[in-house]
PDB file of N, CA and C in Angstrom:
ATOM      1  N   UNK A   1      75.788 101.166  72.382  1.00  0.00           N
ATOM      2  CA  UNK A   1      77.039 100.692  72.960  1.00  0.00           C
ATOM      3  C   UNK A   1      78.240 101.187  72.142  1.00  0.00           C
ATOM      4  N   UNK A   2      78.405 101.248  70.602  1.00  0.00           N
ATOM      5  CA  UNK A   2      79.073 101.545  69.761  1.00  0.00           C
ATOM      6  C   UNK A   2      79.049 102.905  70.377  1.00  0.00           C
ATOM      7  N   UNK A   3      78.347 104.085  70.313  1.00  0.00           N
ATOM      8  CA  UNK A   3      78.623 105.385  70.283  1.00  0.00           C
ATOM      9  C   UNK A   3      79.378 105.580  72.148  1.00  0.00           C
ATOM     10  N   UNK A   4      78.743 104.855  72.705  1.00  0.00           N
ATOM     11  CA  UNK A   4      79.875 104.675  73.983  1.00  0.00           C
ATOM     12  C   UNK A   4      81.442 104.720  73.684  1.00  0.00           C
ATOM     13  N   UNK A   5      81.713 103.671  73.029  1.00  0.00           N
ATOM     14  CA  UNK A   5      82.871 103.434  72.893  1.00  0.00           C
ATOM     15  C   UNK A   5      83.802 104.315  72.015  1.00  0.00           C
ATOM     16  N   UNK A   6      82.619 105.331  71.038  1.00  0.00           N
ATOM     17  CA  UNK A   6      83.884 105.872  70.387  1.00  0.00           C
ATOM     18  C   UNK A   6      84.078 106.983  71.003  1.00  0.00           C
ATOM     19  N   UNK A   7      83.110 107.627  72.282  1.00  0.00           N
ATOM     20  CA  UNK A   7      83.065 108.966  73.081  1.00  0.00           C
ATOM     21  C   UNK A   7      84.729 108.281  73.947  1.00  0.00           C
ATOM     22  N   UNK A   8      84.870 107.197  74.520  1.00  0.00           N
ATOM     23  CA  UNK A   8      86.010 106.943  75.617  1.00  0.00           C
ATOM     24  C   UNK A   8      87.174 107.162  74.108  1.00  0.00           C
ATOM     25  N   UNK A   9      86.785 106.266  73.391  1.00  0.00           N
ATOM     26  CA  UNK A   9      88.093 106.311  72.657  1.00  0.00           C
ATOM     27  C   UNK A   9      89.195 107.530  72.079  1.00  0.00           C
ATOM     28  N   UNK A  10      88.218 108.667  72.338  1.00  0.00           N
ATOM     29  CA  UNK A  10      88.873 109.686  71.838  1.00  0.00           C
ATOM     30  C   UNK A  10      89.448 110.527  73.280  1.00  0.00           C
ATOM     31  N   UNK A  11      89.553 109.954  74.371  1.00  0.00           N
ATOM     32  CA  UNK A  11      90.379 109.688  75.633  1.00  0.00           C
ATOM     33  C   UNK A  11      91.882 109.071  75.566  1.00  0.00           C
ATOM     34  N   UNK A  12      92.316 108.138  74.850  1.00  0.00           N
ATOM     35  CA  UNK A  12      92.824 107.272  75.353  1.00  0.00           C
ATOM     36  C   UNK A  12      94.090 107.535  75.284  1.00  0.00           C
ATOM     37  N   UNK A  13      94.744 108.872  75.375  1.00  0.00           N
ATOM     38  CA  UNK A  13      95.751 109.416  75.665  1.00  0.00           C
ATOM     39  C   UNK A  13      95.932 109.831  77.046  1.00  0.00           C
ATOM     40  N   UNK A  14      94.586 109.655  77.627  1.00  0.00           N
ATOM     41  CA  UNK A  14      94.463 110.261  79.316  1.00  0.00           C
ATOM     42  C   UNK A  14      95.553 108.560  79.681  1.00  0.00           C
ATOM     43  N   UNK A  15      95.027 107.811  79.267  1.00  0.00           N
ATOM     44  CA  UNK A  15      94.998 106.267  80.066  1.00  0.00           C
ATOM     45  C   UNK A  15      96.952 106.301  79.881  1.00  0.00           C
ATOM     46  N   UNK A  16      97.278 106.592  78.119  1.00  0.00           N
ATOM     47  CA  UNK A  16      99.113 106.679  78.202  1.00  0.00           C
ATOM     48  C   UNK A  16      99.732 107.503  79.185  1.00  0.00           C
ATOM     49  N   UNK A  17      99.055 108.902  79.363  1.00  0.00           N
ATOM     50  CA  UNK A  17      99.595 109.625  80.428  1.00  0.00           C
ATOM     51  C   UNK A  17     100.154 108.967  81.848  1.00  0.00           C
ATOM     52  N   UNK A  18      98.583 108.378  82.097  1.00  0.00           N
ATOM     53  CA  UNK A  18      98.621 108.295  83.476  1.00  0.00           C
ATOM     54  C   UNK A  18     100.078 106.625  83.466  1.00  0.00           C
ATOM     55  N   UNK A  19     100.267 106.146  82.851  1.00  0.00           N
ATOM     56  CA  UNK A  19     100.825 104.417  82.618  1.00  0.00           C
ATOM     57  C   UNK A  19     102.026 105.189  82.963  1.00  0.00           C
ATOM     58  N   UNK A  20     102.160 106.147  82.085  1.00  0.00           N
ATOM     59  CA  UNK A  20     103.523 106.720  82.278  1.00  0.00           C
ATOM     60  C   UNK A  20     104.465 107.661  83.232  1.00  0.00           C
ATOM     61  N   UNK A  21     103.172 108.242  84.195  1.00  0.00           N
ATOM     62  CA  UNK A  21     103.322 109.585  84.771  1.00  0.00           C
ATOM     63  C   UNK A  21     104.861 108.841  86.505  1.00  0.00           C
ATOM     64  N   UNK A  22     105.132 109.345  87.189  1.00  0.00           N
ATOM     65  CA  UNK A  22     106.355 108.840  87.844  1.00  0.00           C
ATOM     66  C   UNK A  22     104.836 108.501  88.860  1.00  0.00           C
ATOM     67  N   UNK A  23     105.455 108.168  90.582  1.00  0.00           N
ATOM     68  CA  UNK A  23     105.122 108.282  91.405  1.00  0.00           C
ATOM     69  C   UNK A  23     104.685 109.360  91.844  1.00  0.00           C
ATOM     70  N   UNK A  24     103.104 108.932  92.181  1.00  0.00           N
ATOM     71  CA  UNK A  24     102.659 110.413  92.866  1.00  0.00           C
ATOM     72  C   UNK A  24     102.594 110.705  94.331  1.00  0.00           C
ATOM     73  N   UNK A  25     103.843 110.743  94.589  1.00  0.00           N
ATOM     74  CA  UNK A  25     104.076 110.863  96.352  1.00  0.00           C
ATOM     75  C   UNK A  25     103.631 112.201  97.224  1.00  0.00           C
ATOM     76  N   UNK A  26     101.957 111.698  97.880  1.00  0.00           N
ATOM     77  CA  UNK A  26     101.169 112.689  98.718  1.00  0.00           C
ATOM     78  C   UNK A  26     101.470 113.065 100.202  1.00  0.00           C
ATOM     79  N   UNK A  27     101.903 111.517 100.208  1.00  0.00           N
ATOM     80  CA  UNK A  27     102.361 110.899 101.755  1.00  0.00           C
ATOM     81  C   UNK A  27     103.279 111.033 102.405  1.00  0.00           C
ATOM     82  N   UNK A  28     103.518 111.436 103.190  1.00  0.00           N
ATOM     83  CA  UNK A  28     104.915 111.737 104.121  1.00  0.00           C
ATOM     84  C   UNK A  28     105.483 109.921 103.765  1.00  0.00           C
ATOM     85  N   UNK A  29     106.737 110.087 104.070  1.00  0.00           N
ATOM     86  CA  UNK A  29     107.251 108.469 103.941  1.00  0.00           C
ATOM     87  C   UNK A  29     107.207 107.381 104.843  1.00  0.00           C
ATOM     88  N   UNK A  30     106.714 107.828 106.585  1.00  0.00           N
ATOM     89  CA  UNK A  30     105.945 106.953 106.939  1.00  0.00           C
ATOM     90  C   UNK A  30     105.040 106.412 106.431  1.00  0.00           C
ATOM     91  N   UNK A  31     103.550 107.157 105.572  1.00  0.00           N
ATOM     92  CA  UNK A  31     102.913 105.823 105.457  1.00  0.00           C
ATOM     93  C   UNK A  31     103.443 105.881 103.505  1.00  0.00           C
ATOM     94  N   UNK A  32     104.183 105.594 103.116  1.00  0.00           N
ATOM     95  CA  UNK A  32     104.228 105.521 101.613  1.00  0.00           C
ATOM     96  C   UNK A  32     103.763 104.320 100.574  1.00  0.00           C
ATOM     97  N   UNK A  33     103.333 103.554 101.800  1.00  0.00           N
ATOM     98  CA  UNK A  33     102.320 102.637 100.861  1.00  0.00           C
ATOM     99  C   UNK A  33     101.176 103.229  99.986  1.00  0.00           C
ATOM    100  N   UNK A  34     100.681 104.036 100.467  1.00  0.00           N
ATOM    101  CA  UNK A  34      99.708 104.691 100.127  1.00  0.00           C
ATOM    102  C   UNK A  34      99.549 105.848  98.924  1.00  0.00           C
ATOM    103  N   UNK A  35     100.779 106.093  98.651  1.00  0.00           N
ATOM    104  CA  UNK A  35     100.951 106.900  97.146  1.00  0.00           C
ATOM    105  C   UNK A  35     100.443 106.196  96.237  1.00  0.00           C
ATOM    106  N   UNK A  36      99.908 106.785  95.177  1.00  0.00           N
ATOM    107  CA  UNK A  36      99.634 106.733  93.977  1.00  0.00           C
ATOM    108  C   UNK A  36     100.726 105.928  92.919  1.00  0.00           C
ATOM    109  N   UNK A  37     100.790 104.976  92.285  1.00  0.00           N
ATOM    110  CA  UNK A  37     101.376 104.511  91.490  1.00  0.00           C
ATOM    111  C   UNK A  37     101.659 104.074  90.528  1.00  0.00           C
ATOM    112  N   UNK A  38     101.168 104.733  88.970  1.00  0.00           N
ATOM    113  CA  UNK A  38     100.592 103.780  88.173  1.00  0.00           C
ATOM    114  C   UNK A  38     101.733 103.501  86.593  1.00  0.00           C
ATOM    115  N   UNK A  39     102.974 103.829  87.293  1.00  0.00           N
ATOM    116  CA  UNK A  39     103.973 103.732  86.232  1.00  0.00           C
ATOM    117  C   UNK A  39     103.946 102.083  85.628  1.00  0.00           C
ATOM    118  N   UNK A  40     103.980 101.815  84.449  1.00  0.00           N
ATOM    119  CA  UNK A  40     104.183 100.428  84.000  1.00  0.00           C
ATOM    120  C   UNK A  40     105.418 100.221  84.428  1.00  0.00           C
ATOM    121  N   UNK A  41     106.730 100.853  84.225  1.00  0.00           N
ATOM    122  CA  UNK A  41     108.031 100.255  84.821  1.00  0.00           C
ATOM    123  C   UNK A  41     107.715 100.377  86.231  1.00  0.00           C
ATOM    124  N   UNK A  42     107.285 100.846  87.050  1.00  0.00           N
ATOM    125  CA  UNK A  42     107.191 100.283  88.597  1.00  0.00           C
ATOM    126  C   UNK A  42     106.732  99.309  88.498  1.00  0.00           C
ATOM    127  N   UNK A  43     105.573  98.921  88.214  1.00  0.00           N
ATOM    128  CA  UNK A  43     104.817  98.355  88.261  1.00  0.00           C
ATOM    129  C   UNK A  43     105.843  96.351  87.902  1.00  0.00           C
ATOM    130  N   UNK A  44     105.939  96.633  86.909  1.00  0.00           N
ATOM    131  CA  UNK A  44     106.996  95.666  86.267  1.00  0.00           C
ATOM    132  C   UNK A  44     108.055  95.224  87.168  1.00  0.00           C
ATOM    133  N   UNK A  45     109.121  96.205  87.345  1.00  0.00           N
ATOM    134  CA  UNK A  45     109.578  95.960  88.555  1.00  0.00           C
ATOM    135  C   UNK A  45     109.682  95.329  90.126  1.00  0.00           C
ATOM    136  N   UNK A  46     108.472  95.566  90.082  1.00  0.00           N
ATOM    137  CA  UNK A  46     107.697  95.298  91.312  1.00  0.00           C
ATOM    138  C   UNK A  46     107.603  93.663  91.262  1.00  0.00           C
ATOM    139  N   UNK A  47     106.897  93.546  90.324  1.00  0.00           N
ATOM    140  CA  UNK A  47     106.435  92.130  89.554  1.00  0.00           C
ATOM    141  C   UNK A  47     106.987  91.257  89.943  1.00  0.00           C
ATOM    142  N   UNK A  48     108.597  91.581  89.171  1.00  0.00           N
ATOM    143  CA  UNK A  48     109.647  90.589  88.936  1.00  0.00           C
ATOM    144  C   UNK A  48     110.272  90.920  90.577  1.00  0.00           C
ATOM    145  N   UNK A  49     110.336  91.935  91.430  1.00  0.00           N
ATOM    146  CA  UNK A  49     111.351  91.667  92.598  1.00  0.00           C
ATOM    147  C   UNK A  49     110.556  91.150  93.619  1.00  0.00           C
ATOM    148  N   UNK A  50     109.403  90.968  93.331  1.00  0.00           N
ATOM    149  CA  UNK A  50     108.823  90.458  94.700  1.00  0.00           C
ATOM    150  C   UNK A  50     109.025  89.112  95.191  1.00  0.00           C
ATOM    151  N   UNK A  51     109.447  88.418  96.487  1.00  0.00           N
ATOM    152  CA  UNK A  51     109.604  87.084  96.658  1.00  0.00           C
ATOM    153  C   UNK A  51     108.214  86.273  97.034  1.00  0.00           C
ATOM    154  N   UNK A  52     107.942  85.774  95.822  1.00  0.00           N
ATOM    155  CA  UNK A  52     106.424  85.277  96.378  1.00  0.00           C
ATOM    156  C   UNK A  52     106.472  84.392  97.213  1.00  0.00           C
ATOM    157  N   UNK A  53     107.527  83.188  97.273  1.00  0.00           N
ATOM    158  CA  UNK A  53     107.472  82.147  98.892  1.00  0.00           C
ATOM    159  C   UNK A  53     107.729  83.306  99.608  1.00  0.00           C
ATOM    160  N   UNK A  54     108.010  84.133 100.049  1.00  0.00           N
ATOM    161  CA  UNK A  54     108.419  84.965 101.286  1.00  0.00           C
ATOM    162  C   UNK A  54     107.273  85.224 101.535  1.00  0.00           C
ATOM    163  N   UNK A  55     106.314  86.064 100.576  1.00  0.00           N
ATOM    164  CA  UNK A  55     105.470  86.756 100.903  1.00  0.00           C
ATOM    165  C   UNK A  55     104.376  85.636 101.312  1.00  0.00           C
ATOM    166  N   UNK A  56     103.994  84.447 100.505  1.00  0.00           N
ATOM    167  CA  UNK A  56     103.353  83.310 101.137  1.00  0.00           C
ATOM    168  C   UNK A  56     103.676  82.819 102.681  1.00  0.00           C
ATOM    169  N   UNK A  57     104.940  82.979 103.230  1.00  0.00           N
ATOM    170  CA  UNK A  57     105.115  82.486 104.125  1.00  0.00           C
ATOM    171  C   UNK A  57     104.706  83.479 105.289  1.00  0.00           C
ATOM    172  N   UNK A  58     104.963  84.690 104.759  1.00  0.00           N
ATOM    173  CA  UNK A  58     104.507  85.759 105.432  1.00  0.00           C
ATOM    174  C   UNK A  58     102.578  85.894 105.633  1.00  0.00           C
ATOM    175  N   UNK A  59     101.967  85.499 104.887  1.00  0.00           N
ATOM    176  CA  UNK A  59     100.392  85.561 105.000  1.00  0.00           C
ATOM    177  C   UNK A  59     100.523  84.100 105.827  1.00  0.00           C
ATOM    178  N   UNK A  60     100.604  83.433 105.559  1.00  0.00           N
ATOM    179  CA  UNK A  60     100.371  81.692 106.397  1.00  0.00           C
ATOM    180  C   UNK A  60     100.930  82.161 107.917  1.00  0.00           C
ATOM    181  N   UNK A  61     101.782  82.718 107.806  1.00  0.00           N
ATOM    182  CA  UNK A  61     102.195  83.231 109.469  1.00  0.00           C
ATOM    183  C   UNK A  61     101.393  83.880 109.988  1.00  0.00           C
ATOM    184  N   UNK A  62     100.657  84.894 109.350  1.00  0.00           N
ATOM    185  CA  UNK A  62      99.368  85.643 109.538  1.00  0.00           C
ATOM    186  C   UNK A  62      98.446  84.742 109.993  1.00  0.00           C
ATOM    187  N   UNK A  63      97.979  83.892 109.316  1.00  0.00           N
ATOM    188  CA  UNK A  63      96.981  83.099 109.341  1.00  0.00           C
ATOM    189  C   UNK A  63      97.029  82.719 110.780  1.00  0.00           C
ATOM    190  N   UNK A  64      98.427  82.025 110.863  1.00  0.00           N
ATOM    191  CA  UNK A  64      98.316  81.249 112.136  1.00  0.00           C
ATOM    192  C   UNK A  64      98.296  81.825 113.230  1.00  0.00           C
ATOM    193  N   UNK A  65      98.872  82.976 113.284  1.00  0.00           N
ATOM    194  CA  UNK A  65      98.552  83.646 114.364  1.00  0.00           C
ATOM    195  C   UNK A  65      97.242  84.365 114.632  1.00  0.00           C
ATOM    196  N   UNK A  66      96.231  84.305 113.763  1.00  0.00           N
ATOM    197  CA  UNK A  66      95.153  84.732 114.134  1.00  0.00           C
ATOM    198  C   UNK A  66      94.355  83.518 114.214  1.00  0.00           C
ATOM    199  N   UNK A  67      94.449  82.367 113.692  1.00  0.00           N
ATOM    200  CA  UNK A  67      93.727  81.250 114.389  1.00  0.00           C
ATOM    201  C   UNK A  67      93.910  80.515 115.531  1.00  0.00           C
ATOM    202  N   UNK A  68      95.102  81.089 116.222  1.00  0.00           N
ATOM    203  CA  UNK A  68      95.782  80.630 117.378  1.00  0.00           C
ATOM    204  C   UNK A  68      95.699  81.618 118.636  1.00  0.00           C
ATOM    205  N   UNK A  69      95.199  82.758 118.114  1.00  0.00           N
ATOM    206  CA  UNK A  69      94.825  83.826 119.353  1.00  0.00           C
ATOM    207  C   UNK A  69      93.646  83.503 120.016  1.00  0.00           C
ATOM    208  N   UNK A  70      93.461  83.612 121.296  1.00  0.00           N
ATOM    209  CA  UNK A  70      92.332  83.320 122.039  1.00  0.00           C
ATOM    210  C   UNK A  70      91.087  84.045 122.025  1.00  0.00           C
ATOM    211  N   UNK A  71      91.614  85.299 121.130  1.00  0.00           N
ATOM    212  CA  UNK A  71      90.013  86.166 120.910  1.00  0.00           C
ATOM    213  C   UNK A  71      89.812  85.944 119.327  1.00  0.00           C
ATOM    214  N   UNK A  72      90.479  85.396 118.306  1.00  0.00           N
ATOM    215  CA  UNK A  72      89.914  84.922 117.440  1.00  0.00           C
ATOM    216  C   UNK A  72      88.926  84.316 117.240  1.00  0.00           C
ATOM    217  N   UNK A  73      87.790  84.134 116.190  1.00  0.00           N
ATOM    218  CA  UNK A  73      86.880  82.991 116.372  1.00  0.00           C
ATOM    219  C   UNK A  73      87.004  82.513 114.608  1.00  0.00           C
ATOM    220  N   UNK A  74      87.262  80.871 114.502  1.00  0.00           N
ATOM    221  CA  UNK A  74      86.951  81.163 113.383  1.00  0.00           C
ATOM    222  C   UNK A  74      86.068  80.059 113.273  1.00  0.00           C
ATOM    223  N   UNK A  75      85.487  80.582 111.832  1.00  0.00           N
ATOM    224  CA  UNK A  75      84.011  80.208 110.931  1.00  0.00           C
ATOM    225  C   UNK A  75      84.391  79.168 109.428  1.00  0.00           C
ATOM    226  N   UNK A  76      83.888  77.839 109.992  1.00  0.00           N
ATOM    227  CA  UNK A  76      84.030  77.064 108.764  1.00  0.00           C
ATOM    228  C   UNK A  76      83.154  77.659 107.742  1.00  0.00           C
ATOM    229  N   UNK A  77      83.888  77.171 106.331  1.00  0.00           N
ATOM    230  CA  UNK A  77      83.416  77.662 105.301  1.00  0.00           C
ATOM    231  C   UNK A  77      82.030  76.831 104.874  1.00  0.00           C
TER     232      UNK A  77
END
């Protein structure tokens, strides 16, 4: 297990690269969810601007509308 760990460790400049590298935009900007992203300041960013009641209210709206559709079926846990 030891000799595992010291083969990755002499990597671990791949792992700073990538934390640091910008956006890797493949995607036309219709679907741009789908780029690559692994900047720590995005990432951070992201963190702090997201509205989590929004986004909660936004999945519970989900919810309900798929337990309220007539071709739904749902399955107690």
């Amino acid at each position: 297990m030891v000799f595992k760990f010291e083969k990755i460790k002499q990597f671990w400049w791949i792992s700073a690269l990538i934390i640091f590298l910008p956006t890797l935009k493949i995607f036309p900007e219709r679907y741009s969810y789908f780029n690559i992203d692994f900047n720590i300041n995005n990432m951070l960013i992201d963190a702090f601007s997201t509205n989590l009641r929004e986004y909660e209210r936004e999945v519970n709206e989900r919810i309900a509308i798929i337990e309220k559709s007539k071709d739904s079926v749902v399955v107690e846990k």
